[in-house]
N, C-alpha and C. Protein backbone atom coordinates (compact mmCIF):
# COMPACT_ATOMS: atom_id res chain seq x y z
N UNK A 1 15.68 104.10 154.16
CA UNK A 1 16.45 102.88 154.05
C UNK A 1 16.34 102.29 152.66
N UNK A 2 15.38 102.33 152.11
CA UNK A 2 14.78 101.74 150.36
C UNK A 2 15.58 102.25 149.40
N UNK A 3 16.16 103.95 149.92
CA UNK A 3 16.69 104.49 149.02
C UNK A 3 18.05 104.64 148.65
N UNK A 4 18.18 104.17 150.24
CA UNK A 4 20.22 103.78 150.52
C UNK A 4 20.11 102.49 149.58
N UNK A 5 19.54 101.45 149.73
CA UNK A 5 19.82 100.03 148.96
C UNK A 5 19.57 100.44 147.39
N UNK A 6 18.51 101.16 147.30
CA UNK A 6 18.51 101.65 145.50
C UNK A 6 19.78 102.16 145.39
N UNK A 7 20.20 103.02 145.81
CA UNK A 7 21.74 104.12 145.70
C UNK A 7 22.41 103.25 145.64
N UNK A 8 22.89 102.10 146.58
CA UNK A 8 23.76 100.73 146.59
C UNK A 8 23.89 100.26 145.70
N UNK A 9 22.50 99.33 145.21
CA UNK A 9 22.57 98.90 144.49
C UNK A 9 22.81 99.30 142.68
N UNK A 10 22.50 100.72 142.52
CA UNK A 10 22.67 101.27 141.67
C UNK A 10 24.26 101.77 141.47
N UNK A 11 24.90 101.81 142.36
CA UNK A 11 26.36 102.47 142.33
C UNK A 11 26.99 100.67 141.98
N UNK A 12 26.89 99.87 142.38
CA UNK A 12 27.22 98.23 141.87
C UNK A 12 27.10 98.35 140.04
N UNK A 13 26.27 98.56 139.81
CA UNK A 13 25.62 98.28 138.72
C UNK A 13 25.94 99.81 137.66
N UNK A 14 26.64 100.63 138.15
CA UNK A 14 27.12 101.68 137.05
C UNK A 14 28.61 101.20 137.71
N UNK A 15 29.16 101.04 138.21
CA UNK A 15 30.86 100.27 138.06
C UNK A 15 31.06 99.16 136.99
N UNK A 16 29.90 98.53 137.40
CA UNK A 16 30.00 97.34 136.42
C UNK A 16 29.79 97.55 135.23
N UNK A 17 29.01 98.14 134.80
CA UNK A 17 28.50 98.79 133.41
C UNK A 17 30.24 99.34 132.95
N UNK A 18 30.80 100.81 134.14
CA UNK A 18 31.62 101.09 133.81
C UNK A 18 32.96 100.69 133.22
N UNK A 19 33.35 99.60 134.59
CA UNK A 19 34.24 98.11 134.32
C UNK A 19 34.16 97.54 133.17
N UNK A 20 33.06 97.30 132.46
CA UNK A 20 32.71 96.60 130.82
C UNK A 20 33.12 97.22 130.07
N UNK A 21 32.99 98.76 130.12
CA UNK A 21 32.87 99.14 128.84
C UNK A 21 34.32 99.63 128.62
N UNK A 22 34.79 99.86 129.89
CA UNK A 22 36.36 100.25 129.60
C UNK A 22 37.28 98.67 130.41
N UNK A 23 37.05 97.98 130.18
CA UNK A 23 37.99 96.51 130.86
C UNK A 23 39.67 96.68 130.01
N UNK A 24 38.75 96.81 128.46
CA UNK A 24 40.55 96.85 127.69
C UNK A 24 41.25 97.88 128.01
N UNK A 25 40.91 98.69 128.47
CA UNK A 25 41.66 100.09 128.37
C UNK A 25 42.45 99.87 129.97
N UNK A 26 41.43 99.20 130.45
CA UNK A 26 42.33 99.00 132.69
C UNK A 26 42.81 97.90 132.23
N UNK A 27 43.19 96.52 131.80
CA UNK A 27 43.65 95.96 131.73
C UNK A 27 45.08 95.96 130.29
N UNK A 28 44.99 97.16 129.34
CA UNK A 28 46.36 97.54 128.70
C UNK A 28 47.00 98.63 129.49
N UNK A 29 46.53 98.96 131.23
CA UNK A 29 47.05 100.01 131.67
C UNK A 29 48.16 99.29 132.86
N UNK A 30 47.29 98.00 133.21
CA UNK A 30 47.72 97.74 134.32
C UNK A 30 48.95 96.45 133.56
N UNK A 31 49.02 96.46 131.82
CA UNK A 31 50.46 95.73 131.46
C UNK A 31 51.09 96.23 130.96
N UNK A 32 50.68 97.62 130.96
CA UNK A 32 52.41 98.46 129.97
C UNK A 32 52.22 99.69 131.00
N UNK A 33 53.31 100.78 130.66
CA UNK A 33 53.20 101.86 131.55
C UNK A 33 54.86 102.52 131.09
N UNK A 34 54.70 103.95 131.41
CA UNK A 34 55.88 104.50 131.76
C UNK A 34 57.14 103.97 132.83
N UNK A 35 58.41 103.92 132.22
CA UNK A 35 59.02 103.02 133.36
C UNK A 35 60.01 103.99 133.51
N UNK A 36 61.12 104.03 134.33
CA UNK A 36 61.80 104.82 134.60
C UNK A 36 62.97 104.59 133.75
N UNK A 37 63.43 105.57 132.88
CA UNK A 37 64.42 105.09 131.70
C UNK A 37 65.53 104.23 132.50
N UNK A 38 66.20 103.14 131.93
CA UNK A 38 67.37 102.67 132.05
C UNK A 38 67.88 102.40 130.87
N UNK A 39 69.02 101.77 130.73
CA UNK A 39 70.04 101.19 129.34
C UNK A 39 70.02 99.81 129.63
N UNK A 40 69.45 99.61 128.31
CA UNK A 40 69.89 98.08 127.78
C UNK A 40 70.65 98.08 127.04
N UNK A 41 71.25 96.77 126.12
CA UNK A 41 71.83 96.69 124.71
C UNK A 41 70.93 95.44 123.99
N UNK A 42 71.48 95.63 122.45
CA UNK A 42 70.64 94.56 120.90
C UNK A 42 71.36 93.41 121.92
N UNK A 43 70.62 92.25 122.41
CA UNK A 43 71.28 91.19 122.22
C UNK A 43 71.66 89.85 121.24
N UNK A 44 71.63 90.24 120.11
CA UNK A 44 71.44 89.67 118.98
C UNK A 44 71.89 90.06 118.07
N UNK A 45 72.46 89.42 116.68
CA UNK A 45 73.03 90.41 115.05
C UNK A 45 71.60 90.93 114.53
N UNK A 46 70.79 90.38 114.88
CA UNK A 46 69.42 90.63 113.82
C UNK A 46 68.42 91.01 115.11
N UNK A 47 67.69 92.28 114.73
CA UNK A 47 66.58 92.52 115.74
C UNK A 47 65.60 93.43 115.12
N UNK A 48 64.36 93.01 114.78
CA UNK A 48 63.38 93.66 114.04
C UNK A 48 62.98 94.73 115.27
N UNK A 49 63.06 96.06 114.99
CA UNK A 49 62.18 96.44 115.76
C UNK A 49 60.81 97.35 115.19
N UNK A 50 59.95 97.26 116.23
CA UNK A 50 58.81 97.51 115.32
C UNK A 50 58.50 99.11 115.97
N UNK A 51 56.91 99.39 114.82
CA UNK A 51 56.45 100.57 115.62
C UNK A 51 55.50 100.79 116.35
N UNK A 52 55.18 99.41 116.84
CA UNK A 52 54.30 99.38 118.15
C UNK A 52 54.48 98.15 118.60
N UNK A 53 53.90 98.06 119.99
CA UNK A 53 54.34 96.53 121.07
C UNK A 53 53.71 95.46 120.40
N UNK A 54 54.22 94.75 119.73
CA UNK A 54 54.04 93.72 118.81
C UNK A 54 54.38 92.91 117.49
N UNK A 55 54.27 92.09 117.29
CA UNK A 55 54.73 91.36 116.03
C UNK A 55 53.79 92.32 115.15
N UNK A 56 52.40 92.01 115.07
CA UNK A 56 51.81 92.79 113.89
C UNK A 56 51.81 94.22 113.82
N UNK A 57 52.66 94.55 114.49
CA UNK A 57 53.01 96.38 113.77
C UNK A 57 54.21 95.78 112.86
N UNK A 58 53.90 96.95 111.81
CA UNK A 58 55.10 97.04 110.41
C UNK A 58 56.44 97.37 111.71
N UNK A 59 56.99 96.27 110.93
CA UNK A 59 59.22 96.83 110.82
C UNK A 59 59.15 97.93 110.74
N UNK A 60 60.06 98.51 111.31
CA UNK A 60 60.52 100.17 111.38
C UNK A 60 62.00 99.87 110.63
N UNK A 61 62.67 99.30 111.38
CA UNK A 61 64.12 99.10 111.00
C UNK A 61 64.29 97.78 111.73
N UNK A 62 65.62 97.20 111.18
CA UNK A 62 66.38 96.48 111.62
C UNK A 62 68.02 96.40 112.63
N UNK A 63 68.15 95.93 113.53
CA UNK A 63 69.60 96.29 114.29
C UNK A 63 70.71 95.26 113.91
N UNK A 64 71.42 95.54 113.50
CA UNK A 64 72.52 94.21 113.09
C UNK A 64 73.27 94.59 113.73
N UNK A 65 73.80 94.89 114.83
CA UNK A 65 75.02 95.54 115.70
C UNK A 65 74.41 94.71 116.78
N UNK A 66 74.95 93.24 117.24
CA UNK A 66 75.34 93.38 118.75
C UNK A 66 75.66 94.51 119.64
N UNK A 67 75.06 94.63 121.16
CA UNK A 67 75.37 95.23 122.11
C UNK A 67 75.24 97.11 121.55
N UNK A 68 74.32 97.14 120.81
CA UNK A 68 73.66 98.53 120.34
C UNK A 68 73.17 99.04 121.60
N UNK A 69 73.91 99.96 122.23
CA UNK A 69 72.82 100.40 123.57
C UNK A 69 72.01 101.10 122.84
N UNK A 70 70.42 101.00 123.78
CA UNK A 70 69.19 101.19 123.55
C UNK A 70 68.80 102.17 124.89
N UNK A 71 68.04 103.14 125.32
CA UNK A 71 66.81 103.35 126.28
C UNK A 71 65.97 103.05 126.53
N UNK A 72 65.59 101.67 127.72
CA UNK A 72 63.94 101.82 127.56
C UNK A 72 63.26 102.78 128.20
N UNK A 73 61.98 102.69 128.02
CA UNK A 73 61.50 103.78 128.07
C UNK A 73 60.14 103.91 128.45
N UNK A 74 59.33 102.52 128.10
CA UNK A 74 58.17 101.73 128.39
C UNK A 74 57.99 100.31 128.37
N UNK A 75 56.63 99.80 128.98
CA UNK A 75 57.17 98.58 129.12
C UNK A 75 55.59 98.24 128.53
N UNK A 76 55.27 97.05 127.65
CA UNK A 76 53.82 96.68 127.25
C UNK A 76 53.73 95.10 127.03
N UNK A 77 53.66 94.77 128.06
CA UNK A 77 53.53 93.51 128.18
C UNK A 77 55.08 92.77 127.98
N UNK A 78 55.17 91.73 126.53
CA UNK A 78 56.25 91.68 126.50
C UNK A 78 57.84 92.45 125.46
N UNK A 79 56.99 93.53 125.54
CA UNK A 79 57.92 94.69 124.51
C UNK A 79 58.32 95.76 125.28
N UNK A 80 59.19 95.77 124.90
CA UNK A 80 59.96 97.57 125.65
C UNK A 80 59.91 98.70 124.32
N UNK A 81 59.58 99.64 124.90
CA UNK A 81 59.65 100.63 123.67
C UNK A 81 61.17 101.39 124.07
N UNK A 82 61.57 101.18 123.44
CA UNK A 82 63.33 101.67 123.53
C UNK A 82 63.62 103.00 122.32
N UNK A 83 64.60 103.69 122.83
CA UNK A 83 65.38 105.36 122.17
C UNK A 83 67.00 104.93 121.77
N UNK A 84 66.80 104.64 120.57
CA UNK A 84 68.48 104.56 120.38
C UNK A 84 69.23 105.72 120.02
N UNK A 85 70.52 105.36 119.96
CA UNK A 85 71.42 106.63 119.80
C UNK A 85 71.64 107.50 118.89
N UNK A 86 70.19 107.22 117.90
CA UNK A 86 70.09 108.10 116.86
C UNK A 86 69.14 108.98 117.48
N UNK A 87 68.13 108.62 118.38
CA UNK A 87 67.07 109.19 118.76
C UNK A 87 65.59 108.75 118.41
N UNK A 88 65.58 108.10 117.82
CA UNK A 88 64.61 106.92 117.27
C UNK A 88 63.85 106.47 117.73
N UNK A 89 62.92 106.28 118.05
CA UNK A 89 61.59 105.14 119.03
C UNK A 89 61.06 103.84 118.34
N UNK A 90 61.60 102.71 118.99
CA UNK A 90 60.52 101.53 118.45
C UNK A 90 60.43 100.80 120.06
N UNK A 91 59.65 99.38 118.92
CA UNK A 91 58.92 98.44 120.15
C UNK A 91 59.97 97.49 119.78
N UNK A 92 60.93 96.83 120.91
CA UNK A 92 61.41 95.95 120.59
C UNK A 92 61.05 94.30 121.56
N UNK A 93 60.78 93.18 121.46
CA UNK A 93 60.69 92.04 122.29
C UNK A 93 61.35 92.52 123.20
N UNK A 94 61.49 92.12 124.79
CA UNK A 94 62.08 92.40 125.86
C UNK A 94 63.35 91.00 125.82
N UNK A 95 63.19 89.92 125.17
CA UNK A 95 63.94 88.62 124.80
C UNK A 95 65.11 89.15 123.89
N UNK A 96 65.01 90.29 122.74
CA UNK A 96 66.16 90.78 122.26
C UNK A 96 66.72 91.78 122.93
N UNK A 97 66.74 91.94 123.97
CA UNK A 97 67.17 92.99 125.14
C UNK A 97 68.09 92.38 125.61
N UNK A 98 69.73 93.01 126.18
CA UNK A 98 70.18 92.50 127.60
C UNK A 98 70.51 92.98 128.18
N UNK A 99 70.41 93.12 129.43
CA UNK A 99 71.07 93.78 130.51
C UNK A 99 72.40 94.15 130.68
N UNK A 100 72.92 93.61 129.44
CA UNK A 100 74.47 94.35 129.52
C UNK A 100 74.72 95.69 128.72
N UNK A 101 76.06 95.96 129.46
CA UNK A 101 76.33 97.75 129.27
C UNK A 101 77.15 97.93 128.76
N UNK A 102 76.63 98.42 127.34
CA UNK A 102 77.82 99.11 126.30
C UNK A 102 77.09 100.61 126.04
N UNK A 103 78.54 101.32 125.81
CA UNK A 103 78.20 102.50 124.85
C UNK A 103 78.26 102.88 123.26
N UNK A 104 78.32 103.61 122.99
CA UNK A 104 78.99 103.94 121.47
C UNK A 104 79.17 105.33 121.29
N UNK A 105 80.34 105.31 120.43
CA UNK A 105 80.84 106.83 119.90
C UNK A 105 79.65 107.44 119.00
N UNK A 106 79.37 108.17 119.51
CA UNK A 106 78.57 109.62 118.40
C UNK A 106 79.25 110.86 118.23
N UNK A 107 80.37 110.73 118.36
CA UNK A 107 81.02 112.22 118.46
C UNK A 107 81.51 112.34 116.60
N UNK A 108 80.67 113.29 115.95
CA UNK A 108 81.22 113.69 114.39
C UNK A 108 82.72 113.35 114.56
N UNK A 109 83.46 114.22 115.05
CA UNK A 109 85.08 113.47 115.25
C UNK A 109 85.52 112.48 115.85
N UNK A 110 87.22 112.39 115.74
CA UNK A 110 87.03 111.10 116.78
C UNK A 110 87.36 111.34 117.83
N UNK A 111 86.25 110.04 118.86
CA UNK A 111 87.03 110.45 120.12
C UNK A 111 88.01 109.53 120.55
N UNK A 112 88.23 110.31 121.65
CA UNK A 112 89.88 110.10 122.58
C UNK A 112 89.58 109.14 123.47
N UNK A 113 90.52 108.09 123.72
CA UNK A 113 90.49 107.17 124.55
C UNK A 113 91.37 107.36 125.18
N UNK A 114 91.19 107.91 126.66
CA UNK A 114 92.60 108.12 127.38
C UNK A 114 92.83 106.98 128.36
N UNK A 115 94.08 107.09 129.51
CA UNK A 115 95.09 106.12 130.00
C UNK A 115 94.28 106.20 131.42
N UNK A 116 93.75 107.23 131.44
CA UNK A 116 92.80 107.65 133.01
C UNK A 116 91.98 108.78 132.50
N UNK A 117 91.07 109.34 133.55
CA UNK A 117 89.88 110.15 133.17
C UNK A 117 90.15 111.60 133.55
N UNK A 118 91.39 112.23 132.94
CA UNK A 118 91.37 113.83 132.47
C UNK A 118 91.80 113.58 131.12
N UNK A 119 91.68 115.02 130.86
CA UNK A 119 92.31 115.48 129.34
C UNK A 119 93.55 115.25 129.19
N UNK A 120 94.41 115.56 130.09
CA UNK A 120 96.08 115.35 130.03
C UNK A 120 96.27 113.97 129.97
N UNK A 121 95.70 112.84 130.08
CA UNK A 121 96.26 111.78 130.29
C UNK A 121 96.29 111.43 128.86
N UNK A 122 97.52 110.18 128.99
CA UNK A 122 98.02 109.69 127.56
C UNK A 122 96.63 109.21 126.99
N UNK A 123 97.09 109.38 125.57
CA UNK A 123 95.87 108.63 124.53
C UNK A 123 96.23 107.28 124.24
N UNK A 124 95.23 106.71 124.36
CA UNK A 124 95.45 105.12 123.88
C UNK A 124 94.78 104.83 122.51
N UNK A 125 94.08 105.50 122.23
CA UNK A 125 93.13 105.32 120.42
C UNK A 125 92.56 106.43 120.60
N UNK A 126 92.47 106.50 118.94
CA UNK A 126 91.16 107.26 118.23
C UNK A 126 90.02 106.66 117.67
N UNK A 127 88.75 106.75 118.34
CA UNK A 127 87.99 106.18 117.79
C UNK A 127 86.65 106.98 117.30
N UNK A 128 86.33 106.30 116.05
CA UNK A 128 85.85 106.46 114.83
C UNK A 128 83.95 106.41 115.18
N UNK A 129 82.77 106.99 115.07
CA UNK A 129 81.61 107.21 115.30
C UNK A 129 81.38 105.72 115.10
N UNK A 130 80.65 105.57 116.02
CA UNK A 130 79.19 104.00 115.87
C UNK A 130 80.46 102.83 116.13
N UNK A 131 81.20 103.62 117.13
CA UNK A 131 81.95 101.81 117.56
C UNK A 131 81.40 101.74 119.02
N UNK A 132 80.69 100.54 118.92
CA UNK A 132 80.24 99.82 120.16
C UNK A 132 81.54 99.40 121.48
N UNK A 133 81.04 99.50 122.60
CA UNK A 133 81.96 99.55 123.15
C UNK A 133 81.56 99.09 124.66
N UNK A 134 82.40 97.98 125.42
CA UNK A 134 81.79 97.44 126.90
C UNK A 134 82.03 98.49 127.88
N UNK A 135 81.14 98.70 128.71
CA UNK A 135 80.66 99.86 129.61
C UNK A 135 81.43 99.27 130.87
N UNK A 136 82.56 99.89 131.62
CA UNK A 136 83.57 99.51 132.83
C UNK A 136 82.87 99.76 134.12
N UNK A 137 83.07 101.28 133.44
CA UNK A 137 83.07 101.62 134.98
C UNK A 137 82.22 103.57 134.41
N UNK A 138 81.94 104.29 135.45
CA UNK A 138 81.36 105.69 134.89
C UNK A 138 81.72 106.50 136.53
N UNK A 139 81.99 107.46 135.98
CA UNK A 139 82.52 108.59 137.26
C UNK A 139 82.41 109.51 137.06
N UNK A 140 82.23 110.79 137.31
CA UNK A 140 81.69 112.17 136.67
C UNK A 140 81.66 112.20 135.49
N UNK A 141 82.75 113.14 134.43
CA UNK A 141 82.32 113.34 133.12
C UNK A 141 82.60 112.24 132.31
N UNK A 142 83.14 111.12 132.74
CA UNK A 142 84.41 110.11 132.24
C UNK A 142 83.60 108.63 132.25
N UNK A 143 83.86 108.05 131.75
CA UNK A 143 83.12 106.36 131.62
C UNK A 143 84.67 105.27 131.14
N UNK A 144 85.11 104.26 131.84
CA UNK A 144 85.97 103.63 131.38
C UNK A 144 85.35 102.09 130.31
N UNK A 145 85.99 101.98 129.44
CA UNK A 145 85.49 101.42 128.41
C UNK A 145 86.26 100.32 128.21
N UNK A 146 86.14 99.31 127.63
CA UNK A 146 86.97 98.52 127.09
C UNK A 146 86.37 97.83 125.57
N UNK A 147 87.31 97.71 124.42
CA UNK A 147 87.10 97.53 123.23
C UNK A 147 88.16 96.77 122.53
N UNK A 148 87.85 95.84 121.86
CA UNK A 148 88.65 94.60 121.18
C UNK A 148 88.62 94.99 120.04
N UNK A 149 89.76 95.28 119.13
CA UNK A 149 90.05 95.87 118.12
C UNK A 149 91.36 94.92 117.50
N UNK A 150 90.75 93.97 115.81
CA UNK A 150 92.10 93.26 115.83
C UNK A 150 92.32 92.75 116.40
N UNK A 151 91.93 91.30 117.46
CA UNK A 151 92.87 90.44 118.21
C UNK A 151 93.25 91.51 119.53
N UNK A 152 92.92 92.62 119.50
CA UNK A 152 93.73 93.66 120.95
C UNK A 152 92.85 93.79 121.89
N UNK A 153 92.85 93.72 123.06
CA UNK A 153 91.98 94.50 123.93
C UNK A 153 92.54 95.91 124.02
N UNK A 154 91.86 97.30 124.59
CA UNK A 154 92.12 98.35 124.50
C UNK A 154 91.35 98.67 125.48
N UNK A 155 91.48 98.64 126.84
CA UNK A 155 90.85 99.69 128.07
C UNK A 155 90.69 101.10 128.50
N UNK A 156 90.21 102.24 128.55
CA UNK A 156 90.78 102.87 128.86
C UNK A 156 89.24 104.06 129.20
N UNK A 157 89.29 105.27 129.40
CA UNK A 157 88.29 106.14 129.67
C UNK A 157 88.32 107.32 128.31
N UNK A 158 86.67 107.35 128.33
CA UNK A 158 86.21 108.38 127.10
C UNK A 158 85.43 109.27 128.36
N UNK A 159 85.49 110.38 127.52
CA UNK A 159 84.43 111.62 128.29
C UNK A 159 82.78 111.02 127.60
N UNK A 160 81.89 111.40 128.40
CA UNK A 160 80.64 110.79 128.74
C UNK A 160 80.04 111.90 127.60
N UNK A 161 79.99 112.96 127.12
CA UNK A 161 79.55 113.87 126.28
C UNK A 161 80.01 113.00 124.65
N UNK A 162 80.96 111.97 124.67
CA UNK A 162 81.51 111.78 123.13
C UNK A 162 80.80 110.73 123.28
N UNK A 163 79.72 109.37 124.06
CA UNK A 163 79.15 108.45 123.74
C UNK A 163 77.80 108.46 123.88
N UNK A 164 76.85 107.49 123.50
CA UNK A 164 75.81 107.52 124.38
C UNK A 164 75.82 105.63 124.53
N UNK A 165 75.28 105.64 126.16
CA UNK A 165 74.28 104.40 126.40
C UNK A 165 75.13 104.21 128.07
N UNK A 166 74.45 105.62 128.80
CA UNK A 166 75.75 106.43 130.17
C UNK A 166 74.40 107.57 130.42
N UNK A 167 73.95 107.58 131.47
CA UNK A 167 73.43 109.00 132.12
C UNK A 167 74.55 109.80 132.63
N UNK A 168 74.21 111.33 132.00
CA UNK A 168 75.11 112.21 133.10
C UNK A 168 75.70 111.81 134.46
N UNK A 169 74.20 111.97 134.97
CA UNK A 169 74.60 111.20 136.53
C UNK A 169 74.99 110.56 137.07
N UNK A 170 75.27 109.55 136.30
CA UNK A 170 75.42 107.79 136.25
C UNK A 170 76.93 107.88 136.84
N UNK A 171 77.02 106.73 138.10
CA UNK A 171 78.33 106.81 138.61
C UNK A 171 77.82 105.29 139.27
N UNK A 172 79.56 104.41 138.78
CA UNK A 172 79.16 103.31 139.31
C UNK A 172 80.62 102.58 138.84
């Protein structure tokens, strides 16, 4: 019985020891973590993002593009580490984040904005790499878009391979 309460009491007292010596490491585990990617966008003209979850990591770059879709990707307290459409990794505030859904052209050429979501359908524009663009609607290969160009609105569907800030899968 002397030796169960030594064992007891000894297993208390190496947790605790243990608990001390690693506290920062369980408590930066249990506020950031792998999250399951989704899309955000810049909500802002100006957005420092850094290269780690925080003000005192160095600037990486700067975003001056409203509605830049982003990936997050992690979450650390109050920073998301986000993948933009260059491929890029920083830490950005979760406050310059928004939940709204745009894409953008990355296609070297331009892409096609059609009237509905095949190839045969009429073209409504050509548009030119790194134009931001409000996220409609997404259906197999196709995403319907809408973009203000000049005083115009311009609606219409791009193939999901010519933008990013759209999962393959993504249907909605």
């Amino acid at each position: 019985m002397a030796i169960y309460r030594i064992l007891r009491f000894g297993t208390k007292i190496l947790f605790f020891v243990y608990f001390s010596f690693f506290q920062n490491v369980v408590l930066a585990e249990i506020k950031s973590g792998v999250c399951s990617p989704y899309y955000a966008s810049i909500k802002a003209n100006k957005v420092n993002a850094h290269v780690g979850p925080g003000k005192n990591y160095k600037i990486a770059r700067e975003y001056i593009a409203l509605g830049t879709p982003v990936v997050i990707t992690a979450k650390y307290d109050h920073w998301r580490r986000i993948k933009d459409p260059e491929g890029e990794v920083y830490w950005v505030h979760k406050n310059m984040l928004s939940p709204k859904r745009f894409v953008i052209s990355i296609s070297k050429n331009l892409s096609i904005l059609r009237e509905d979501s095949n190839d045969n359908s009429r073209i409504i524009a050509k548009i030119k790499k790194n134009v931001i663009m409000k996220l409609i609607s997404a259906r197999g290969n196709w995403c319907k878009v809408g973009i203000n160009y000049k005083n115009r609105k311009y609606d219409g569907w791009i193939r999901k391979d010519s933008i990013f800030g759209v999962f393959d899968n993504e249907i909605w």
